[in-house]
N, C-alpha and C. Protein backbone atom coordinates (compact mmCIF):
# COMPACT_ATOMS: atom_id res chain seq x y z
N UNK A 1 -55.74 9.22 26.96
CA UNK A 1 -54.99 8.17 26.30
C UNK A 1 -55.15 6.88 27.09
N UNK A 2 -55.04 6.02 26.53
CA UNK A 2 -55.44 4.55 26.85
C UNK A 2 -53.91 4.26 27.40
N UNK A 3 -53.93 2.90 28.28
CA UNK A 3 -52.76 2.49 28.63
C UNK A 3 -51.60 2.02 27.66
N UNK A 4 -52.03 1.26 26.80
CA UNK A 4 -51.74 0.74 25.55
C UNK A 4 -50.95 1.82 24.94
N UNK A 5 -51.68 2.69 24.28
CA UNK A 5 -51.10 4.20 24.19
C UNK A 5 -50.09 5.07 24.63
N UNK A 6 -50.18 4.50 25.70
CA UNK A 6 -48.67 5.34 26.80
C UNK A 6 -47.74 4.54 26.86
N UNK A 7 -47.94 3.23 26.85
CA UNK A 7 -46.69 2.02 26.73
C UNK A 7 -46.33 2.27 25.55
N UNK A 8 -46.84 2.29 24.52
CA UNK A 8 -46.28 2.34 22.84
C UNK A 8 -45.32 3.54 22.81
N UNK A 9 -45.93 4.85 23.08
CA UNK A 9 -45.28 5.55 23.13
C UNK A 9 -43.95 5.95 24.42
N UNK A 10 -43.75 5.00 25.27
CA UNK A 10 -42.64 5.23 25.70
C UNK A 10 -41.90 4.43 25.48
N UNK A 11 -42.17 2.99 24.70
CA UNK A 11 -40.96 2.07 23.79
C UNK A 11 -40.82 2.59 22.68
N UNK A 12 -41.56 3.64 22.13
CA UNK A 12 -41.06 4.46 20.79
C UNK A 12 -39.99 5.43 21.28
N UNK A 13 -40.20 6.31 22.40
CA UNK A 13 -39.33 7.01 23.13
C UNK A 13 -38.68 6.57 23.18
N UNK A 14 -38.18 5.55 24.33
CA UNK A 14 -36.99 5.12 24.80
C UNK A 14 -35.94 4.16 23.59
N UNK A 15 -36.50 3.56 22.65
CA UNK A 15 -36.31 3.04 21.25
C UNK A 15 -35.17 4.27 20.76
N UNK A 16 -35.78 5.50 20.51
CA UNK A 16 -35.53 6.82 19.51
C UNK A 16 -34.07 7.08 20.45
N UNK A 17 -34.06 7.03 22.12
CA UNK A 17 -33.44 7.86 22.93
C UNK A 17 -32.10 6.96 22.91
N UNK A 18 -32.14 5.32 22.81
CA UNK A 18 -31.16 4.27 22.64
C UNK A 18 -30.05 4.24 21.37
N UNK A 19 -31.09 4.82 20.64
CA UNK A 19 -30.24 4.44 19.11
C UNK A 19 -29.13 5.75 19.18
N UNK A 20 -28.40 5.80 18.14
CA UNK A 20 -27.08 6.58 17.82
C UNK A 20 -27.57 7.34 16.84
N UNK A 21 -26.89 8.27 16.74
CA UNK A 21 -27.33 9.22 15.58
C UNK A 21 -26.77 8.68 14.55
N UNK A 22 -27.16 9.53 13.30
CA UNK A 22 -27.03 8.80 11.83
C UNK A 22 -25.41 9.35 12.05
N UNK A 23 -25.47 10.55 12.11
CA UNK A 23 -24.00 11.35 11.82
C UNK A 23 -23.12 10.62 12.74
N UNK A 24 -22.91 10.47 14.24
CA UNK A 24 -21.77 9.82 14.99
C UNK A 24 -21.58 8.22 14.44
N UNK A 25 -22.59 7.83 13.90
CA UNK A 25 -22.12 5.88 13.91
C UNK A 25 -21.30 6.22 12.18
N UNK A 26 -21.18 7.37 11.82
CA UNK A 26 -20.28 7.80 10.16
C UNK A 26 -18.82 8.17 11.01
N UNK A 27 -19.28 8.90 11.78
CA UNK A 27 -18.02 9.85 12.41
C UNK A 27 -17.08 8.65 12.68
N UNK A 28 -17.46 7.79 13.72
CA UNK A 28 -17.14 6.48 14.15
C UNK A 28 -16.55 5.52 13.30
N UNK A 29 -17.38 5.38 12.85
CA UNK A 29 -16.56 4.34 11.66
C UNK A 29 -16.02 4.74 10.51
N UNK A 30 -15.78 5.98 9.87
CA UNK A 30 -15.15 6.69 9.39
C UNK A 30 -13.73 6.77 10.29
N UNK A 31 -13.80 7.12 11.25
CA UNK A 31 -12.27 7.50 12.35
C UNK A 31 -11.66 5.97 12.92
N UNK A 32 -12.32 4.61 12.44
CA UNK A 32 -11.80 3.49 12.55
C UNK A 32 -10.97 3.25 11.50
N UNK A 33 -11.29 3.31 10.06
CA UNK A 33 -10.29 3.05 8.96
C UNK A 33 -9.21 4.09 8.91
N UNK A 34 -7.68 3.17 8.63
CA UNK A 34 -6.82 3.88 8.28
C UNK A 34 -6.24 4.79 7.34
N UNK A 35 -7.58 4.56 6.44
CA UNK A 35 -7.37 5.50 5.38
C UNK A 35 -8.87 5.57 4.45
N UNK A 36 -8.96 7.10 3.47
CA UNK A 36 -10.40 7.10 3.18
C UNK A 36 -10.84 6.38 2.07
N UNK A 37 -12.52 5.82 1.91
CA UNK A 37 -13.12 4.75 1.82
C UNK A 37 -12.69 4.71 0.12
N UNK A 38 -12.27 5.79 -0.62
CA UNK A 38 -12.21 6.14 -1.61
C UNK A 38 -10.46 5.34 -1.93
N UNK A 39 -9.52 5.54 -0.87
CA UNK A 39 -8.27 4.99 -1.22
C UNK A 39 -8.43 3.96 -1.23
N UNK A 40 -9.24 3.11 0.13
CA UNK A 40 -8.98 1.82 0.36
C UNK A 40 -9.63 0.86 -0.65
N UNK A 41 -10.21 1.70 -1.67
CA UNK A 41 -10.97 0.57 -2.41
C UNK A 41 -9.95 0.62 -3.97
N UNK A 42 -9.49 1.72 -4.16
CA UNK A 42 -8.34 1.55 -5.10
C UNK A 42 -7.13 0.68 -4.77
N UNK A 43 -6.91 1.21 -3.53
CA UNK A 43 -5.82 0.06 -2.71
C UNK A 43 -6.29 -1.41 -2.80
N UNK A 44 -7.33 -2.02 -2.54
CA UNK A 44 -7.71 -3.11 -2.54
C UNK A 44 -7.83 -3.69 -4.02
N UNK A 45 -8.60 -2.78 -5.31
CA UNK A 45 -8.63 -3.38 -6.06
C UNK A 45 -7.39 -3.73 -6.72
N UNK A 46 -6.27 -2.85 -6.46
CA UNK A 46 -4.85 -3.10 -6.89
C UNK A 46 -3.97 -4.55 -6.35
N UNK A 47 -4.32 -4.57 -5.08
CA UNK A 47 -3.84 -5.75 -3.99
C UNK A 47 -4.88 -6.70 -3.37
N UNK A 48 -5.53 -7.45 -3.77
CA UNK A 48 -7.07 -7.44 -3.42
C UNK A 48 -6.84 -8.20 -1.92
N UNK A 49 -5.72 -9.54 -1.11
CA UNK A 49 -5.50 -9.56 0.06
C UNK A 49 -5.08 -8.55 1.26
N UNK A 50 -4.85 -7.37 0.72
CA UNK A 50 -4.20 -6.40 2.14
C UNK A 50 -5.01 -6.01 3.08
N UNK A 51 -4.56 -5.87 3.92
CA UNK A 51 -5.09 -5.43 5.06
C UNK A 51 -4.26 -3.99 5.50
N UNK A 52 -4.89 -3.35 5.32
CA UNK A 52 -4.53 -1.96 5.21
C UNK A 52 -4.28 -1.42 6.26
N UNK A 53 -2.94 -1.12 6.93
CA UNK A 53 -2.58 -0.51 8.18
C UNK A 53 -2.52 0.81 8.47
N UNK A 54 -2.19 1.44 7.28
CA UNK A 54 -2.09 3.16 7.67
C UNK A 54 -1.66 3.52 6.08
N UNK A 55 -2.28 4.85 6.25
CA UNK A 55 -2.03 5.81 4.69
C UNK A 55 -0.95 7.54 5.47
N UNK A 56 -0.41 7.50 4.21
CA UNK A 56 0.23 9.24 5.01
C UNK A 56 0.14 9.61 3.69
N UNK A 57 -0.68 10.78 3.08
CA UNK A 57 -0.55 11.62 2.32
C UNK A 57 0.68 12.57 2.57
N UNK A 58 1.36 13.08 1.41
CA UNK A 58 2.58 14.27 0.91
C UNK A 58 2.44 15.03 1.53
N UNK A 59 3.09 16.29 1.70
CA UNK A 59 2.52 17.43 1.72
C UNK A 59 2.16 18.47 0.95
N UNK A 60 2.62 18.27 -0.35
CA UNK A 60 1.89 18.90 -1.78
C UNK A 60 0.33 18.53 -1.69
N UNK A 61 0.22 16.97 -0.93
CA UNK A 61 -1.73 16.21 -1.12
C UNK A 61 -1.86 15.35 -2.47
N UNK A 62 -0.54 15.12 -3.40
CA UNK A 62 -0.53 14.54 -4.28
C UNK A 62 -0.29 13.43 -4.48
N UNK A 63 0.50 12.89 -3.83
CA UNK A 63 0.43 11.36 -3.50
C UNK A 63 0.42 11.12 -2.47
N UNK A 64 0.08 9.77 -1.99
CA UNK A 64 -0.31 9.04 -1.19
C UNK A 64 0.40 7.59 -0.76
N UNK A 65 0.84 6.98 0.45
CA UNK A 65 1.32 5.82 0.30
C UNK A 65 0.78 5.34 1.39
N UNK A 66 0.01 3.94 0.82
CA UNK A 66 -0.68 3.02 1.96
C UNK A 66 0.34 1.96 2.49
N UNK A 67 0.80 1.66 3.43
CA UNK A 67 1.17 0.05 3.76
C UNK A 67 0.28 -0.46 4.56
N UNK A 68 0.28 -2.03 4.30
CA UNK A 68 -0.43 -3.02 4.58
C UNK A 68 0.43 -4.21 4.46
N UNK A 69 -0.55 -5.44 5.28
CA UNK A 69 0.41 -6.80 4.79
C UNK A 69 -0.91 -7.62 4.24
N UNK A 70 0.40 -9.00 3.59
CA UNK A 70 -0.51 -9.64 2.74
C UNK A 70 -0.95 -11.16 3.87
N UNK A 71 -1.58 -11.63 3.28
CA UNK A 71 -2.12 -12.70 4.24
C UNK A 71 -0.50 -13.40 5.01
N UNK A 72 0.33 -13.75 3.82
CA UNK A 72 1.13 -14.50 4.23
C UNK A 72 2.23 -13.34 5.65
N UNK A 73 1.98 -12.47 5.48
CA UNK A 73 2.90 -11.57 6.48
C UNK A 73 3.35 -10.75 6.02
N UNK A 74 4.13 -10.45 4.57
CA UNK A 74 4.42 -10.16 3.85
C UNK A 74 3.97 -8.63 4.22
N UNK A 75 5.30 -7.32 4.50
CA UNK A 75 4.43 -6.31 4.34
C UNK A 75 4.16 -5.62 3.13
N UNK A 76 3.38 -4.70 2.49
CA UNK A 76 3.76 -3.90 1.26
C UNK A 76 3.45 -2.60 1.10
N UNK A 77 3.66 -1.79 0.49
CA UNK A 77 3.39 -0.67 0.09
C UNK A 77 2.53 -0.16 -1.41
N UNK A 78 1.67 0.64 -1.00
CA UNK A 78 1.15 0.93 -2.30
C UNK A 78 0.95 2.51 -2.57
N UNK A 79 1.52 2.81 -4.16
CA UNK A 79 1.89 4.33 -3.72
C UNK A 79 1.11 4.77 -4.25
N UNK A 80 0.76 6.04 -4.64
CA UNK A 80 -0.88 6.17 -5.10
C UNK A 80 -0.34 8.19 -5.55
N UNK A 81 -0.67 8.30 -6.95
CA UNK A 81 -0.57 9.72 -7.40
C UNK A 81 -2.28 10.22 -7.67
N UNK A 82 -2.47 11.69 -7.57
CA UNK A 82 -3.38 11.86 -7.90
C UNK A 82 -3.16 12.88 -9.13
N UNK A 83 -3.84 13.20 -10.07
CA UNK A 83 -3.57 13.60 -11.38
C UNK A 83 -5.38 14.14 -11.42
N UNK A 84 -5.76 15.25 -12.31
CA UNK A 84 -6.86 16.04 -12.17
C UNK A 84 -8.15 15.42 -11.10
N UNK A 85 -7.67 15.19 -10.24
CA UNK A 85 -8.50 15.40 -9.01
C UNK A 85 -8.44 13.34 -8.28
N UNK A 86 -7.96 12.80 -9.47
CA UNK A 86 -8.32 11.30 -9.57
C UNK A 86 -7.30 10.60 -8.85
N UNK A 87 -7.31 9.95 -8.00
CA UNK A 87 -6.24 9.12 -7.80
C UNK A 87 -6.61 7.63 -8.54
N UNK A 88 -5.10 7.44 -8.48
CA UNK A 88 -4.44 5.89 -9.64
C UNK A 88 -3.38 5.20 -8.88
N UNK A 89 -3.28 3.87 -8.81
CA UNK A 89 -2.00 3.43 -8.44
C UNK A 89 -0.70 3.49 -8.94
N UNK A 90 0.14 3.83 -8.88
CA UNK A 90 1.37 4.31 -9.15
C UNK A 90 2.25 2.92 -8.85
N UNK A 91 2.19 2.53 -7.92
CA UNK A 91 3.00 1.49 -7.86
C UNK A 91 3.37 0.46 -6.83
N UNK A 92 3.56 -0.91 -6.83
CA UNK A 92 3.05 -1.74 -5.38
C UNK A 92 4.59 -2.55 -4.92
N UNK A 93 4.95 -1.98 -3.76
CA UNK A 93 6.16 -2.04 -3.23
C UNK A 93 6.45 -3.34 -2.61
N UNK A 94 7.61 -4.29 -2.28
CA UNK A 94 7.76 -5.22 -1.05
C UNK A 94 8.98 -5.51 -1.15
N UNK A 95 9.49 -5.87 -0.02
CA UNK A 95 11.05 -6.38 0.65
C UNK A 95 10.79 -7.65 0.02
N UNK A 96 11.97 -8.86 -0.91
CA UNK A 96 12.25 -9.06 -1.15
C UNK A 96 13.70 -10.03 -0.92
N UNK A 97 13.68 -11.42 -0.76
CA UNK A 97 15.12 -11.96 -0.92
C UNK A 97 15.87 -11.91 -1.95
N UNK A 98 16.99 -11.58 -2.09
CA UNK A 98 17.82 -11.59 -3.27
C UNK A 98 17.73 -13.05 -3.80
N UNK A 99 17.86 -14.16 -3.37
CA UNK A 99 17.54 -15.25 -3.94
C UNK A 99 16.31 -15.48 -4.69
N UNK A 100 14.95 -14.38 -4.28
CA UNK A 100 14.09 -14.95 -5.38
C UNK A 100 13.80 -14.03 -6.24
N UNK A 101 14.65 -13.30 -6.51
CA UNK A 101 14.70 -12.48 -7.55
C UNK A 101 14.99 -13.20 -8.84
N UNK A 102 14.07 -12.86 -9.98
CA UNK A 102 14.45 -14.10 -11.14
C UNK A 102 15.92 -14.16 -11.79
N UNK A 103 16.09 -15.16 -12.17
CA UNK A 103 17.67 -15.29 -12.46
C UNK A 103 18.00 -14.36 -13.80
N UNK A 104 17.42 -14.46 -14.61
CA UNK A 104 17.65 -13.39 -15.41
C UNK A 104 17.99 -11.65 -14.97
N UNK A 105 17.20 -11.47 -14.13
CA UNK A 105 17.69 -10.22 -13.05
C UNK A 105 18.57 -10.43 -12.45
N UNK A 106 18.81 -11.40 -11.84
CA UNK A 106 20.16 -11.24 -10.78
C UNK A 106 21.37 -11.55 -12.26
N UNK A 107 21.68 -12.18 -13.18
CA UNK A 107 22.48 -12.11 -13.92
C UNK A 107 22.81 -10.79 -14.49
N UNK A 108 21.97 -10.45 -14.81
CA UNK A 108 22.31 -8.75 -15.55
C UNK A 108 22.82 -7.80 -14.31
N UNK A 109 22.13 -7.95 -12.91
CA UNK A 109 22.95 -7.39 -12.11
C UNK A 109 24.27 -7.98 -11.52
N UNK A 110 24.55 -8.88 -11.75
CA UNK A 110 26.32 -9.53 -11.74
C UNK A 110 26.68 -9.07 -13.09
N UNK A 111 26.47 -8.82 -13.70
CA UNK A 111 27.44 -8.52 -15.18
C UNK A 111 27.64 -7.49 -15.41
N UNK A 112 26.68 -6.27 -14.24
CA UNK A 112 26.86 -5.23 -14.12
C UNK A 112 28.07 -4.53 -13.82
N UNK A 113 28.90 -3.27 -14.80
CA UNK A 113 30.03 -2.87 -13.76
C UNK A 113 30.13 -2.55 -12.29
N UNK A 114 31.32 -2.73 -11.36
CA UNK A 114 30.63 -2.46 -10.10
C UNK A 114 29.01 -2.79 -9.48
N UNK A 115 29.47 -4.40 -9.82
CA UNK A 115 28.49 -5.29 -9.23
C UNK A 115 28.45 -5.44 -7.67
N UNK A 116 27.50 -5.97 -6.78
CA UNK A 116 27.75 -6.10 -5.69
C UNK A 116 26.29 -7.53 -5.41
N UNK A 117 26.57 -8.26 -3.94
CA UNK A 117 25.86 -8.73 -3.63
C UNK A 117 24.60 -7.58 -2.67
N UNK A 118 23.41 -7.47 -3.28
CA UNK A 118 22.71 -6.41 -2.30
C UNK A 118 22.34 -6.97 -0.98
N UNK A 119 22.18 -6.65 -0.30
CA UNK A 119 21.57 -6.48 1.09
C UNK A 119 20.12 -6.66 1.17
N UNK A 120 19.21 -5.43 0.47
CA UNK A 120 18.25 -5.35 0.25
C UNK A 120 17.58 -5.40 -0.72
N UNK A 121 16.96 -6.04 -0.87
CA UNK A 121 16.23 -5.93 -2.09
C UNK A 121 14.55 -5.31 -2.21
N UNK A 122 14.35 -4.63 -3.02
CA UNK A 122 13.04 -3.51 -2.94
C UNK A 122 12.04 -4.45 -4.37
N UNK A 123 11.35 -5.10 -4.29
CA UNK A 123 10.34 -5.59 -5.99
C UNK A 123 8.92 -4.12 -5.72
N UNK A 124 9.37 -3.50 -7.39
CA UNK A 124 8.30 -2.42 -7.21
C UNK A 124 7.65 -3.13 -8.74
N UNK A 125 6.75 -3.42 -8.58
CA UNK A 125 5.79 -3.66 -9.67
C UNK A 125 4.80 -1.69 -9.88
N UNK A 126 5.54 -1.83 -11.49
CA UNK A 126 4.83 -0.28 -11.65
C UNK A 126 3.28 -0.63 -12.73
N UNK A 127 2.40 0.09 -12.26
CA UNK A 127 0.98 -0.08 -12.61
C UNK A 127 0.64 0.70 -13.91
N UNK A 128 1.72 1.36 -14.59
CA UNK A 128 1.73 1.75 -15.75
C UNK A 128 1.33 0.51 -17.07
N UNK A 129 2.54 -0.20 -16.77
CA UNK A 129 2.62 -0.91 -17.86
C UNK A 129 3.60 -2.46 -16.97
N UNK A 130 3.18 -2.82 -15.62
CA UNK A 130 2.99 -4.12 -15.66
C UNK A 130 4.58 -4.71 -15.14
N UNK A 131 5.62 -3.76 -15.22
CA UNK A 131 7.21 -3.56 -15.23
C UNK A 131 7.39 -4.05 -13.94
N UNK A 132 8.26 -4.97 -13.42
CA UNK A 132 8.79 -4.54 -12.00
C UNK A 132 10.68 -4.23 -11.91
N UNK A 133 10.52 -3.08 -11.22
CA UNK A 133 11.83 -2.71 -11.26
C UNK A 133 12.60 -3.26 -9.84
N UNK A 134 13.77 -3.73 -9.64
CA UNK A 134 14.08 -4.74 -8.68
C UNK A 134 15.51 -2.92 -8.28
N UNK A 135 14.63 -2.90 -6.85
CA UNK A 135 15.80 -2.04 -6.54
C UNK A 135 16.99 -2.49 -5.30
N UNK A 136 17.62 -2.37 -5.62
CA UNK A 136 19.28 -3.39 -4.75
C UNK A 136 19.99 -2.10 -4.30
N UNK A 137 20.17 -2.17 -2.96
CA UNK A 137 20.53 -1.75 -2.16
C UNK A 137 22.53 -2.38 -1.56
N UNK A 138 23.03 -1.70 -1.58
CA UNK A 138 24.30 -1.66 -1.04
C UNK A 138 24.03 -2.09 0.78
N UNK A 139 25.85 -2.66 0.95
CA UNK A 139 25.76 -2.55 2.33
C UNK A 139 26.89 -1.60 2.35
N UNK A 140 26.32 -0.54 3.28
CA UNK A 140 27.53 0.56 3.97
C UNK A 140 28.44 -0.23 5.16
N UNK A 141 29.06 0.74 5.24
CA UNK A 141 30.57 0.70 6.37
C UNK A 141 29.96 0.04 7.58
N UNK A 142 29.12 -0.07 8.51
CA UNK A 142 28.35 -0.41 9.65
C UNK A 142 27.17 -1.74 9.06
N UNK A 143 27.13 -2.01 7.51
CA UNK A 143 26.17 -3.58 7.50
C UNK A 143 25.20 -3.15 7.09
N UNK A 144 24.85 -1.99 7.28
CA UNK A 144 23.23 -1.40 6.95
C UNK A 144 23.08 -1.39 5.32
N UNK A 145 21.89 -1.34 5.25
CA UNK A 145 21.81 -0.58 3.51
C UNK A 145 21.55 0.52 3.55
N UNK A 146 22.02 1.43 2.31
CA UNK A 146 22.41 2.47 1.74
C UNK A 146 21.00 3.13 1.49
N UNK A 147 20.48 4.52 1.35
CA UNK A 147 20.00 5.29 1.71
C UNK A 147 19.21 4.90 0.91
N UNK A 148 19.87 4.68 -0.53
CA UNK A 148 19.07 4.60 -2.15
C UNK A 148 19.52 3.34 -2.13
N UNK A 149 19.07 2.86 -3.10
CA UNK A 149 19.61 1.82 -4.10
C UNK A 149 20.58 2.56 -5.09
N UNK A 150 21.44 1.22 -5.28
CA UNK A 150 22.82 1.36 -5.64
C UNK A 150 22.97 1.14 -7.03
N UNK A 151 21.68 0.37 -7.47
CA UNK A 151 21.19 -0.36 -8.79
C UNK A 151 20.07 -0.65 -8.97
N UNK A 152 19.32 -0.09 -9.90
CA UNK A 152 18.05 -0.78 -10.12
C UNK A 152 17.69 -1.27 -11.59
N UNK A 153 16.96 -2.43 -11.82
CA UNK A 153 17.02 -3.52 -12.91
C UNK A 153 15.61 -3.61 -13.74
N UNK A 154 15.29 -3.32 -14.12
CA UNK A 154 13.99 -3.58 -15.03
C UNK A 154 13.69 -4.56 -15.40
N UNK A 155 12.91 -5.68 -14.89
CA UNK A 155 12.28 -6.84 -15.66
C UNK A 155 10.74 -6.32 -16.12
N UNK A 156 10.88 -6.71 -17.65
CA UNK A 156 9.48 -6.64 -18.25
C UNK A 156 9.85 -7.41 -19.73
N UNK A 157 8.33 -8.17 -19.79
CA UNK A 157 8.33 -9.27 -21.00
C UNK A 157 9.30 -9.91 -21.30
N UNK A 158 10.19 -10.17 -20.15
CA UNK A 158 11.19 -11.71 -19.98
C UNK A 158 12.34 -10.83 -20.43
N UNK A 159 12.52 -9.13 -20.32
CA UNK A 159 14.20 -9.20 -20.73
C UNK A 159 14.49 -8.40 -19.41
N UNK A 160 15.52 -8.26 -18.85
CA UNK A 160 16.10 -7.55 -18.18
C UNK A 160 17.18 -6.70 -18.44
N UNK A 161 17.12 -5.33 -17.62
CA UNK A 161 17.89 -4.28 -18.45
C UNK A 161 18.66 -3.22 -16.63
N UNK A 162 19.62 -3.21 -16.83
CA UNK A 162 20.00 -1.85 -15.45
C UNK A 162 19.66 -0.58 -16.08
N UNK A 163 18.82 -0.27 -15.39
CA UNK A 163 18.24 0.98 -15.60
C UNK A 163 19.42 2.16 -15.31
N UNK A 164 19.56 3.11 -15.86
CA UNK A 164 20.72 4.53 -16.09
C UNK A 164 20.48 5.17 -14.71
């Protein structure tokens, strides 16, 4: 073999011996995202700013809930069912001021019996049909809010309704 020959072939060597395998640079960047490539792209097309912090599947394996925040800080949640093998968004969660809750909602919840000022407020926009249900939270004996919501309100196509 010529010199030429032996140099080529030990920058082909040492080339082959540098690089990463196909399988670890998957393993790798697979074990960097917080959730799989298959959620995060349903997640995204649902929320298209999030930045996706962590997923925890059920323990049935049937749903799924991602949180993330939105550019502005904003954190949210996105809940995710799976139905013959497929997952779908179910529904996109965020904390909420009671002040910007639309006035038509906050009226129907004052006119409500056993009205209250909430504490918390939950906006779940459901991916069915476009609905967001405004869930209001109580304050207990110690200031906190209440486990559940105390009331929840249905805005869809400009009417508002307290849900049973």
């Amino acid at each position: 073999m010529t010199k030429i020959q032996l140099i080529f072939i030990a920058l082909a060597s040492a080339t082959v011996a540098c690089s990463p395998v196909a399988s670890q640079t998957t393993q790798t960047e697979a074990s960097e995202s917080p959730v799989s490539a298959d959620i995060a792209a349903l997640v995204s097309a649902a929320v298209p700013d999030i930045a996706i912090i962590g997923g925890e599947l059920n323990a049935s394996g049937n749903q799924y809930e991602v949180t993330g925040t939105l550019p502005n800080g904003d954190e949210i949640e996105v809940d995710m069912v799976q139905s013959n093998g497929a997952w779908t968004v179910d529904e996109i969660q965020r904390d909420i001021a009671w002040s910007t809750v639309p006035e038509p909602v906050r009226a129907v919840a004052v006119a409500a019996p056993d009205s209250f000022e909430p504490i918390r407020v939950i906006e779940s926009t459901q991916a069915a049909d476009g609905s967001i249900v405004y869930e209001l939270f109580r304050a207990t004996a110690d200031g906190s809010p209440s486990r559940g919501p105390a009331m929840e309100v249905r805005w869809h196509e400009g009417s508002a309704e307290v849900m049973p």
